[in-house]
N, C-alpha and C. Protein backbone atom coordinates (compact mmCIF):
# COMPACT_ATOMS: atom_id res chain seq x y z
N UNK A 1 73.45 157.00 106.68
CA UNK A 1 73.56 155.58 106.95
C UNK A 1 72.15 154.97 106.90
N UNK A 2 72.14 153.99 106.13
CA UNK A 2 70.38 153.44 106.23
C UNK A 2 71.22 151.54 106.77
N UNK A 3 69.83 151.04 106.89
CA UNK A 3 69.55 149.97 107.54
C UNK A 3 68.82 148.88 106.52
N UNK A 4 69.24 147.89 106.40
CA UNK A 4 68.15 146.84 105.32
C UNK A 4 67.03 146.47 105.99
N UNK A 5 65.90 146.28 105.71
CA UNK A 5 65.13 146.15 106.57
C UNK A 5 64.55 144.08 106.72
N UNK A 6 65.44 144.15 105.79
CA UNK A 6 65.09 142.34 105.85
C UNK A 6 66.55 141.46 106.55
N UNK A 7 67.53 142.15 106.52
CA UNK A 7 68.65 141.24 106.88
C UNK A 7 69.09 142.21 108.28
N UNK A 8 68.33 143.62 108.40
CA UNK A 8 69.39 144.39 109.68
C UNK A 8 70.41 144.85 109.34
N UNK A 9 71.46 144.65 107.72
CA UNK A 9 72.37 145.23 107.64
C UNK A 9 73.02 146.47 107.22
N UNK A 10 73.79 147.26 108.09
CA UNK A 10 74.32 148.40 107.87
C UNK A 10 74.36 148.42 106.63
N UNK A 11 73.89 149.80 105.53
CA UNK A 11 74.07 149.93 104.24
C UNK A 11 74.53 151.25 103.91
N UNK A 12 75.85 151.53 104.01
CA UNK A 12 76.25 153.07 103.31
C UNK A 12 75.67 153.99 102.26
N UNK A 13 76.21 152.64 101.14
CA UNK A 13 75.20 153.67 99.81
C UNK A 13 74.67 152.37 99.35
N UNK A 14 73.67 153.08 98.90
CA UNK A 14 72.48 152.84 98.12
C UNK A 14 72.98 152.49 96.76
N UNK A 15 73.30 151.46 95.94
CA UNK A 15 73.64 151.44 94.92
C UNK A 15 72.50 151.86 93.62
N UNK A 16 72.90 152.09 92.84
CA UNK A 16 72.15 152.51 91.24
C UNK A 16 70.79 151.41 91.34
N UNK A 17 71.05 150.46 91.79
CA UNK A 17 70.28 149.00 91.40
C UNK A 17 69.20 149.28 92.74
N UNK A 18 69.67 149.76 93.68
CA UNK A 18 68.60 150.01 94.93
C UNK A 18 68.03 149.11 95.59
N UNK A 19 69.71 148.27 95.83
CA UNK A 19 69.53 147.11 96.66
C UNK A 19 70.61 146.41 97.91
N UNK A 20 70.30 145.79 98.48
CA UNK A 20 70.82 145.48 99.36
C UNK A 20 71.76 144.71 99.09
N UNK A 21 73.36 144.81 99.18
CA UNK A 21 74.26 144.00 98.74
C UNK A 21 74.01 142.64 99.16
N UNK A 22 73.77 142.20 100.57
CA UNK A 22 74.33 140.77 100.80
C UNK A 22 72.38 139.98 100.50
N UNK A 23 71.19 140.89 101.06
CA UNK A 23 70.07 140.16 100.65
C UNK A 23 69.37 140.07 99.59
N UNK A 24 69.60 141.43 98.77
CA UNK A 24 69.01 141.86 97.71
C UNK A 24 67.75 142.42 97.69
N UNK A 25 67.58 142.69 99.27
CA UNK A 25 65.98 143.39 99.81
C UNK A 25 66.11 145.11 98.71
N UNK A 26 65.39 145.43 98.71
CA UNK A 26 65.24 146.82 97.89
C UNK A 26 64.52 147.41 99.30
N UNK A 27 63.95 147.42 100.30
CA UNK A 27 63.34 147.83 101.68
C UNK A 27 64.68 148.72 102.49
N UNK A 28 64.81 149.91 102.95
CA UNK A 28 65.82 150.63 103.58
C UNK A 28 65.03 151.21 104.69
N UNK A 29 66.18 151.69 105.49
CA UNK A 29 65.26 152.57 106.74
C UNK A 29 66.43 153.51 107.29
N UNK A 30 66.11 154.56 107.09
CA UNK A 30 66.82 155.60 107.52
C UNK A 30 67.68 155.70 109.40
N UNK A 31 68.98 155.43 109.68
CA UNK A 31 69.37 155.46 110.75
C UNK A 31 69.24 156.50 111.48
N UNK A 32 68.46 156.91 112.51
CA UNK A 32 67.99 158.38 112.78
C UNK A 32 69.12 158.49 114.79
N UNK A 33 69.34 159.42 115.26
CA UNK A 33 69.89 159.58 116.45
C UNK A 33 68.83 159.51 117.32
N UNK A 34 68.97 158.72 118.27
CA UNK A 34 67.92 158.92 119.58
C UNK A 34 67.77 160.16 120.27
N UNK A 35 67.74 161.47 119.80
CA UNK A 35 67.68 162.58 120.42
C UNK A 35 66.39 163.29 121.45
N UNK A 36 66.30 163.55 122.19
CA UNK A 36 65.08 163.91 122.92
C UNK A 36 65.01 165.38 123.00
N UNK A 37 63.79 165.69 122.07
CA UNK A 37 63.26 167.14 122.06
C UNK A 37 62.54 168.03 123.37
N UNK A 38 62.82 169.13 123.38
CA UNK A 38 62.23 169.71 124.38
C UNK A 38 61.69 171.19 124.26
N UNK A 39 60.12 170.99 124.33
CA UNK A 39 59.71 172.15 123.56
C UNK A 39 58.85 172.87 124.89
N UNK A 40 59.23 174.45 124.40
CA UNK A 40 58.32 175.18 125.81
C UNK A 40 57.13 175.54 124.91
N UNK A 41 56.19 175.59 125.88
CA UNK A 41 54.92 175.89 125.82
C UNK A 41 54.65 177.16 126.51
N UNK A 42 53.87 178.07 125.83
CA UNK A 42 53.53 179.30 126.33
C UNK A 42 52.56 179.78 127.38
């Protein structure tokens, strides 16, 4: 799932043209999970 980065809108796929359906931004951003890492130290 990516993100437009000029309008905010949800973008599934990426079309051939490598653009944003409703703005026509070509700018994306990868939707990542808020996960919190936890690393031991020795």
């Amino acid at each position: 799932m990516y993100r437009c980065a000029k309008c905010n809108e949800p973008v599934r796929n990426v079309s051939t043209l490598g653009q944003c359906e409703k703005c026509g931004s070509k700018i994306f951003f990868k939707d990542r999970p808020n996960v919190k890492k936890v690393l031991k130290s020795d």
